[in-house]
PDB file of N, CA and C in Angstrom:
ATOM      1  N   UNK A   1      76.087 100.109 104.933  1.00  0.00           N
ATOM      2  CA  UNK A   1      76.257 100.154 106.363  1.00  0.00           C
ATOM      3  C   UNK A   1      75.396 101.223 107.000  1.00  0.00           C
ATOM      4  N   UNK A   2      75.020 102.095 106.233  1.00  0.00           N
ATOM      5  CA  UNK A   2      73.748 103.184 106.858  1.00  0.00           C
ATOM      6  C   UNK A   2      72.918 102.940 106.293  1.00  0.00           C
ATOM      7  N   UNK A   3      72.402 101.814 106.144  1.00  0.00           N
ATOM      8  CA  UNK A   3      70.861 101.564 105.981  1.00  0.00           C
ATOM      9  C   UNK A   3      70.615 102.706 105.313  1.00  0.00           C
ATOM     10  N   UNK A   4      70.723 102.389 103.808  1.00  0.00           N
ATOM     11  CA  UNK A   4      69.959 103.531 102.403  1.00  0.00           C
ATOM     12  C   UNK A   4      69.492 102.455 101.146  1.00  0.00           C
ATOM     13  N   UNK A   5      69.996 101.086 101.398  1.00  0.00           N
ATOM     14  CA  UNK A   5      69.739 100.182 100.429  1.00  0.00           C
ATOM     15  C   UNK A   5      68.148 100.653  99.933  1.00  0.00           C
ATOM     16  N   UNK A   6      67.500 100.588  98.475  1.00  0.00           N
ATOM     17  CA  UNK A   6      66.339 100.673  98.060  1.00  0.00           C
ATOM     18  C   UNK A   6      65.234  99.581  98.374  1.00  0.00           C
ATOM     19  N   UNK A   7      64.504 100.180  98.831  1.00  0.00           N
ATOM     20  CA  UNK A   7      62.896  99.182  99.165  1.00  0.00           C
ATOM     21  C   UNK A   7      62.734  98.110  98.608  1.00  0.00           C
ATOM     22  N   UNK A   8      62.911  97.893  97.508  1.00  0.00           N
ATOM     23  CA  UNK A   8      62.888  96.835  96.207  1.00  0.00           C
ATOM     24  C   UNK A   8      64.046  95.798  96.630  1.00  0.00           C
ATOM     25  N   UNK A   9      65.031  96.264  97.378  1.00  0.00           N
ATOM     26  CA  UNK A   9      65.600  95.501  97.688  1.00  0.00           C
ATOM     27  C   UNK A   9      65.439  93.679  98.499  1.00  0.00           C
ATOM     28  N   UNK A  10      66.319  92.771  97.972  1.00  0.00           N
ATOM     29  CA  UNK A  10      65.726  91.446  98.897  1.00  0.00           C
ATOM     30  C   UNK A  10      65.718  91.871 100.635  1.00  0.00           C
ATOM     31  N   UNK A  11      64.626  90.903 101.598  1.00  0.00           N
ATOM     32  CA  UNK A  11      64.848  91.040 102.737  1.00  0.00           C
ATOM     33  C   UNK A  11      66.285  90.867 103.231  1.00  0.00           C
ATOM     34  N   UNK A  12      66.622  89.766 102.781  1.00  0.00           N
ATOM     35  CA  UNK A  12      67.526  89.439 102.731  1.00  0.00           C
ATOM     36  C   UNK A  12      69.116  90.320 103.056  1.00  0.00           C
ATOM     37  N   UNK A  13      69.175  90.876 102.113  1.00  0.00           N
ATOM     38  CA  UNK A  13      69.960  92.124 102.136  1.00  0.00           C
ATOM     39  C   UNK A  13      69.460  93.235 103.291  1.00  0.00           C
ATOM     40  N   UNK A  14      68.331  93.337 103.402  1.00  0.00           N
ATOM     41  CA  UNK A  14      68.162  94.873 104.477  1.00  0.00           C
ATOM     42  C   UNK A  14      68.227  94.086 105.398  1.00  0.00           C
ATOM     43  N   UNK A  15      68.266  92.645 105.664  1.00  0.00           N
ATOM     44  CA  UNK A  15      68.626  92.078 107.297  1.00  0.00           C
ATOM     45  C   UNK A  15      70.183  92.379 107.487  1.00  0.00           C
ATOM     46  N   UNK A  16      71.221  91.959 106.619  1.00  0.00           N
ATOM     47  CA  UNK A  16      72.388  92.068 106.560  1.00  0.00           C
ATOM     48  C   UNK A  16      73.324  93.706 106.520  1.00  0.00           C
ATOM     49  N   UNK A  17      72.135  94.260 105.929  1.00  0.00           N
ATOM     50  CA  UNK A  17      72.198  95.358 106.013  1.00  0.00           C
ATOM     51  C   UNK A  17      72.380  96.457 107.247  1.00  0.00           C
ATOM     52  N   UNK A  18      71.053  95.855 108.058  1.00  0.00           N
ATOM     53  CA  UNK A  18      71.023  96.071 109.238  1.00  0.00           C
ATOM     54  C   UNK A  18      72.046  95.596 110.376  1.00  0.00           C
ATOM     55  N   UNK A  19      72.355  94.376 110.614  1.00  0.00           N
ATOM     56  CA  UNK A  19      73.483  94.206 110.982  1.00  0.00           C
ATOM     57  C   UNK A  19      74.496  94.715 111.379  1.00  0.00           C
ATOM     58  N   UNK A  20      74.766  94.961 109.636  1.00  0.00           N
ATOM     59  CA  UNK A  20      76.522  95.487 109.447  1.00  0.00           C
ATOM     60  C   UNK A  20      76.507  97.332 110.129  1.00  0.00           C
ATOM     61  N   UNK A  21      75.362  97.699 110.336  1.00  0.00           N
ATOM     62  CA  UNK A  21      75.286  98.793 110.402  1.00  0.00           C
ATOM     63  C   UNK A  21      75.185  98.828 112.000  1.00  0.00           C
ATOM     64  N   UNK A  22      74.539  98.058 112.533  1.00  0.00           N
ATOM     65  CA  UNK A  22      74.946  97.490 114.290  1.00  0.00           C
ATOM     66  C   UNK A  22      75.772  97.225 114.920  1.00  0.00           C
ATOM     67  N   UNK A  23      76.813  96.883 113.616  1.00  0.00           N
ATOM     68  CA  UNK A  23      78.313  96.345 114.332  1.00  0.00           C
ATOM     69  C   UNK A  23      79.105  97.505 114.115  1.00  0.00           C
ATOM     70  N   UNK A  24      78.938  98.513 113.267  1.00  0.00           N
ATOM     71  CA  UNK A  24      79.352  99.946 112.777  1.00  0.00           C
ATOM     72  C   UNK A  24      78.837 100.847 114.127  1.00  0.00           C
ATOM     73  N   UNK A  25      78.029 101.105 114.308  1.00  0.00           N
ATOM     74  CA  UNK A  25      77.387 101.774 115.427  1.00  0.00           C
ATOM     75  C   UNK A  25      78.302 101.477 116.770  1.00  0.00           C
ATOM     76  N   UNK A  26      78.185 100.137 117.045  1.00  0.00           N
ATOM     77  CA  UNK A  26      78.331  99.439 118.288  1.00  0.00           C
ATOM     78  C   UNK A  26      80.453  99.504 118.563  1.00  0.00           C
ATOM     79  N   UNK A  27      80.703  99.471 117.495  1.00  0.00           N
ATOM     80  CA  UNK A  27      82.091  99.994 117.491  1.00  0.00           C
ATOM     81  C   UNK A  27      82.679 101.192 117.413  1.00  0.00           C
ATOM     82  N   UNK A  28      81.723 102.092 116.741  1.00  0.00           N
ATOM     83  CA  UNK A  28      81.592 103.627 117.075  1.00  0.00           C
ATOM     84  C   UNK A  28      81.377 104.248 118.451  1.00  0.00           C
ATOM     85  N   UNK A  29      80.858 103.474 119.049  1.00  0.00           N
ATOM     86  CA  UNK A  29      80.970 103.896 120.721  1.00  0.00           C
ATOM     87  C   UNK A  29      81.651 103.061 121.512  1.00  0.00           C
ATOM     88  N   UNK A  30      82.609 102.454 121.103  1.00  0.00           N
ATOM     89  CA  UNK A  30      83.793 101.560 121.780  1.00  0.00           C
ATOM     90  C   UNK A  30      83.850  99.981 122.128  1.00  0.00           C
ATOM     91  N   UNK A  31      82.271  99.926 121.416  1.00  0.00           N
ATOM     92  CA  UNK A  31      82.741  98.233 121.972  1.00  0.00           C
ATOM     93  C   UNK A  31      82.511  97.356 121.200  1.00  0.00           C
ATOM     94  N   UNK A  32      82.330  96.456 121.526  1.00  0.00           N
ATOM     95  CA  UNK A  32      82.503  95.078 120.205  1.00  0.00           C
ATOM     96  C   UNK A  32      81.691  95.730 119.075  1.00  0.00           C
ATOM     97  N   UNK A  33      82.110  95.110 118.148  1.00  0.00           N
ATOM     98  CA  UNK A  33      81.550  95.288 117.205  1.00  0.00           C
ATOM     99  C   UNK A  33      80.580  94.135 116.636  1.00  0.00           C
ATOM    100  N   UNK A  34      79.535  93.860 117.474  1.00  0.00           N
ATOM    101  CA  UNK A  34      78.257  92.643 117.577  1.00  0.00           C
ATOM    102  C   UNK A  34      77.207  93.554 117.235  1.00  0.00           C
ATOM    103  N   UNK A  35      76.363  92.345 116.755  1.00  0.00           N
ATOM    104  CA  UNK A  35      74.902  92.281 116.216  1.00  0.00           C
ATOM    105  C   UNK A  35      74.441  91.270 116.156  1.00  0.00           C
ATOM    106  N   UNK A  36      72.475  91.330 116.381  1.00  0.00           N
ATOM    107  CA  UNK A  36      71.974  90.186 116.306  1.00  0.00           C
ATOM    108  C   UNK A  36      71.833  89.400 115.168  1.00  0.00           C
ATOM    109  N   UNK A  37      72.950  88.691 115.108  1.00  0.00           N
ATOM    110  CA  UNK A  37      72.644  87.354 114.057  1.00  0.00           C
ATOM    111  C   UNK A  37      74.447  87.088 113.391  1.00  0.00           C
ATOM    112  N   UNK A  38      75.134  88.407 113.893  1.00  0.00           N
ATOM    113  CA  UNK A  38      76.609  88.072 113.925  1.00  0.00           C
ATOM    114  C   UNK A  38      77.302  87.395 114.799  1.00  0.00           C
ATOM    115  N   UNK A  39      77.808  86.243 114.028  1.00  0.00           N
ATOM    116  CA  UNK A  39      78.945  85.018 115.665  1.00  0.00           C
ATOM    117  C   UNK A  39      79.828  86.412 116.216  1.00  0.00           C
ATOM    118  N   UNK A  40      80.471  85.898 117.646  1.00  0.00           N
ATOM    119  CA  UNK A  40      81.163  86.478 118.456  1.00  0.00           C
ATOM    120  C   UNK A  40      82.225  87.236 117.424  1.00  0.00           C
ATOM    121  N   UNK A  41      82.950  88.618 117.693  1.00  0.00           N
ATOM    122  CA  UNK A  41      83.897  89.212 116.521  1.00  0.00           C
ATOM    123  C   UNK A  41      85.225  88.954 117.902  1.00  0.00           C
ATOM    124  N   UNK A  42      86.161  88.191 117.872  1.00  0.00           N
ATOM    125  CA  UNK A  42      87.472  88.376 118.005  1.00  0.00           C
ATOM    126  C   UNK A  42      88.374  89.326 118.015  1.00  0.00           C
ATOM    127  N   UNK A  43      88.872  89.666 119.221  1.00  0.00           N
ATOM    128  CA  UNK A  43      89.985  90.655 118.628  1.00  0.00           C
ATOM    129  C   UNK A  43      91.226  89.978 118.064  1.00  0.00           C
ATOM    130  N   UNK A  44      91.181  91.166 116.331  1.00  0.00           N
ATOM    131  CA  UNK A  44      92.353  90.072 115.895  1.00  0.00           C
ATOM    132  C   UNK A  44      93.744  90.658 116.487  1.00  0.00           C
ATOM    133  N   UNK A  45      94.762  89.879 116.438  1.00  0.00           N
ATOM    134  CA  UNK A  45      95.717  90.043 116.618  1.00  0.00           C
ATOM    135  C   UNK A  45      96.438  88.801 115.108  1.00  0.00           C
ATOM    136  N   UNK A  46      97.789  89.160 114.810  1.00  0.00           N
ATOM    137  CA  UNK A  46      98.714  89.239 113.861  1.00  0.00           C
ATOM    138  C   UNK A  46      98.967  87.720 113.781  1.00  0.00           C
ATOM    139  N   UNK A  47      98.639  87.066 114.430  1.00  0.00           N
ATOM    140  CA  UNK A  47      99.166  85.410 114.790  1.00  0.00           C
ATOM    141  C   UNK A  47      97.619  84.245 113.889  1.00  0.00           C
ATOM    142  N   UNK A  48      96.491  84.848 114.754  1.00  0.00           N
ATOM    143  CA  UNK A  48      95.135  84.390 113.476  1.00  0.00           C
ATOM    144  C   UNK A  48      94.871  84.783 112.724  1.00  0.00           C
ATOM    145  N   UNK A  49      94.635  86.556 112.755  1.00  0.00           N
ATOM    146  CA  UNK A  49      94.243  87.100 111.803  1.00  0.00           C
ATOM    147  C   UNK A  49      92.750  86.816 112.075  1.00  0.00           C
ATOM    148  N   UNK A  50      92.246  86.743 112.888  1.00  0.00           N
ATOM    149  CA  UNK A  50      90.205  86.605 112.547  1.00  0.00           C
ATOM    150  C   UNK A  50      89.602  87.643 112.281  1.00  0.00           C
ATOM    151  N   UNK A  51      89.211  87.246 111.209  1.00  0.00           N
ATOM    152  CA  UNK A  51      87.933  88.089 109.876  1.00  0.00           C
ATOM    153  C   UNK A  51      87.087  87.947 109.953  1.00  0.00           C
ATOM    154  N   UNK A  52      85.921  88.880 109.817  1.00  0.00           N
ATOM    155  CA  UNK A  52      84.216  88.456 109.835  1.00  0.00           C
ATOM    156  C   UNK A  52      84.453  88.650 108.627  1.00  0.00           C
ATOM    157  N   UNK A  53      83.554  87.659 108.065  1.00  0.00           N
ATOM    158  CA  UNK A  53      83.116  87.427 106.296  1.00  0.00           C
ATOM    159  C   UNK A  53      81.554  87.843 106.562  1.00  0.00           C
ATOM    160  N   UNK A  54      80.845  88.961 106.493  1.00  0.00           N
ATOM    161  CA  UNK A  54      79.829  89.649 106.091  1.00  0.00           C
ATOM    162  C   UNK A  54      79.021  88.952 104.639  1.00  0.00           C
ATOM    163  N   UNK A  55      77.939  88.158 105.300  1.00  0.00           N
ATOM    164  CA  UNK A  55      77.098  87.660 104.526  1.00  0.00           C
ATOM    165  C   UNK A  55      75.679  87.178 104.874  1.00  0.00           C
ATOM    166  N   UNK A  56      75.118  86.537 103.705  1.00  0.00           N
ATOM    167  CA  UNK A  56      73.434  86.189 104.529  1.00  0.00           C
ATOM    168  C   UNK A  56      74.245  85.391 105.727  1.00  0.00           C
ATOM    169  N   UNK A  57      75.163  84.413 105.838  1.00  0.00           N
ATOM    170  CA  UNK A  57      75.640  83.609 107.065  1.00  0.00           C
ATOM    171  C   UNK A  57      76.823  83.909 106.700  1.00  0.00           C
ATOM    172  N   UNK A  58      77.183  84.900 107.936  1.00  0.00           N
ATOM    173  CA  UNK A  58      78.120  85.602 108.177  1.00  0.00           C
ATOM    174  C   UNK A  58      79.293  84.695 109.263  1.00  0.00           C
ATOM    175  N   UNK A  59      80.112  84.610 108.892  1.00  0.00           N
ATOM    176  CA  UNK A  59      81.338  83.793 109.500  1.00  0.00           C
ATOM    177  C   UNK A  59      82.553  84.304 110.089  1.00  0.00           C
ATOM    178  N   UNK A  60      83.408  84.141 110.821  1.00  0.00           N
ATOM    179  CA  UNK A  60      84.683  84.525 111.597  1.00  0.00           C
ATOM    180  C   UNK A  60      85.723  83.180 110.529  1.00  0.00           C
ATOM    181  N   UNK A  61      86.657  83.840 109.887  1.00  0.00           N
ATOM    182  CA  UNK A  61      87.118  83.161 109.466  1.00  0.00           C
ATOM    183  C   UNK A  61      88.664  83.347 110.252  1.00  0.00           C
ATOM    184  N   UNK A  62      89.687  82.192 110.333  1.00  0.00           N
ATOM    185  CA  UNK A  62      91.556  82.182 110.801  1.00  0.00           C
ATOM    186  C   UNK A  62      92.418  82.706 109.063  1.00  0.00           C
ATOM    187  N   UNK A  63      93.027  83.557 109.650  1.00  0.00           N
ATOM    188  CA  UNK A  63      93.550  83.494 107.852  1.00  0.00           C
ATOM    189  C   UNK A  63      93.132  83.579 107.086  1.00  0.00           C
ATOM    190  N   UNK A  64      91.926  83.785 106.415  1.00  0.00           N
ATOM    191  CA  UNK A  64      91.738  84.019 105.166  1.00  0.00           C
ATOM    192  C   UNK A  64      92.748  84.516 104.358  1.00  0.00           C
ATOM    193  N   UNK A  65      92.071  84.065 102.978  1.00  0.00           N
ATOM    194  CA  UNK A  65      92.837  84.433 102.009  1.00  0.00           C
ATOM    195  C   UNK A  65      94.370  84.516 102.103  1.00  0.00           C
ATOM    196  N   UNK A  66      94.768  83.567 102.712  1.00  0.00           N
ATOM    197  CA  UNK A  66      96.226  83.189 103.377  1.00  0.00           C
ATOM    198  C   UNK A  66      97.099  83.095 102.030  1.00  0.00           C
ATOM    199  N   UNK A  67      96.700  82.262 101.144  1.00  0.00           N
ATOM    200  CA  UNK A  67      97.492  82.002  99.957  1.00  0.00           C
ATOM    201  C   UNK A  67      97.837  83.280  98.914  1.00  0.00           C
ATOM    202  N   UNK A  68      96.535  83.876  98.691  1.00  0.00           N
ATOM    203  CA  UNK A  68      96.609  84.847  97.901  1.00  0.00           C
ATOM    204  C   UNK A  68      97.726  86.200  99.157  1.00  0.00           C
ATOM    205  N   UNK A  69      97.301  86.117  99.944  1.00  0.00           N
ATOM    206  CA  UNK A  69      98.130  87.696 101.022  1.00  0.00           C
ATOM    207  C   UNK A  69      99.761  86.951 100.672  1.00  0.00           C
ATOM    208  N   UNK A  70      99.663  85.659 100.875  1.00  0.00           N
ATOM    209  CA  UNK A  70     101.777  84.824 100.547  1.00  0.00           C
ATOM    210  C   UNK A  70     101.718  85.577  99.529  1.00  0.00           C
ATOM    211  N   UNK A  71     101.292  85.900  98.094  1.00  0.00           N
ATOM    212  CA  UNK A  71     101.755  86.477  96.632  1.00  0.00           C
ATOM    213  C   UNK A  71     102.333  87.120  97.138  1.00  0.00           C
ATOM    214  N   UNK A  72     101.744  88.520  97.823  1.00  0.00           N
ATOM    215  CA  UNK A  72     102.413  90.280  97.695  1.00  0.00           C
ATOM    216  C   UNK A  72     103.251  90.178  99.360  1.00  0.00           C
ATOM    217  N   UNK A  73     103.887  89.033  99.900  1.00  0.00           N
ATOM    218  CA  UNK A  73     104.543  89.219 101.145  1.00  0.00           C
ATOM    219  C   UNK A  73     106.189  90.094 100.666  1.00  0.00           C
ATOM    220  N   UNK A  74     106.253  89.638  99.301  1.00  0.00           N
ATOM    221  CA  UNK A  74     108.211  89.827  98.916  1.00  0.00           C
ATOM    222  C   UNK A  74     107.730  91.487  97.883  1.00  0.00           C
ATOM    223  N   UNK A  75     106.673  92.287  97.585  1.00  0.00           N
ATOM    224  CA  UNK A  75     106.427  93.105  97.575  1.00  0.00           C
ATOM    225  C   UNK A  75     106.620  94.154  98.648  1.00  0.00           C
ATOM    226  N   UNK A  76     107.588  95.192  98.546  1.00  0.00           N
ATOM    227  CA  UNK A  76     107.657  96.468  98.937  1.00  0.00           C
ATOM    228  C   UNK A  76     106.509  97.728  98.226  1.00  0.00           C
ATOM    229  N   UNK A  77     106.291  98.138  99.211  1.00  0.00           N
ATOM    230  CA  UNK A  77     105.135  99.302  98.829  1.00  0.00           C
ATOM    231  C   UNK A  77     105.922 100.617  99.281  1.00  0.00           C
ATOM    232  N   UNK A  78     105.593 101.738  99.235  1.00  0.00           N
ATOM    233  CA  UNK A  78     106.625 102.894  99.428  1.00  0.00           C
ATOM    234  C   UNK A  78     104.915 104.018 100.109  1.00  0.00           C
TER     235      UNK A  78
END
């Protein structure tokens, strides 16, 4: 997210790289947390749950990982 990835690295990655580090920035001074080439970020609230999935095509997902989060719902944590 601070752009330190190595030179050798794919473009690929230092585009995504860059990004994630735009939407880090851009939420560090209060506002959305957007970048060019990230879909719109949602504010989540408890009912969708919308997730950015951070990738070469980066996505807003409803719920994720819905099935696996049901396992640990009857889990107490202290």
């Amino acid at each position: 997210m601070w752009e330190t990835l190595p030179a050798a690295e794919p473009p690929a990655a230092h585009a995504l790289e860059k990004q994630i580090h735009d939407a880090w920035v851009a939420f560090l001074k209060g506002q959305a947390p957007d970048a060019t080439g990230l879909p719109a970020w949602p504010q989540w609230n408890p009912q969708t749950r919308a997730t950015m999935l951070l990738n070469s095509t980066s996505t807003v997902e409803q719920q994720p990982f819905e099935a696996e989060l049901q396992l640990w719902k009857d889990f107490a944590f202290a």
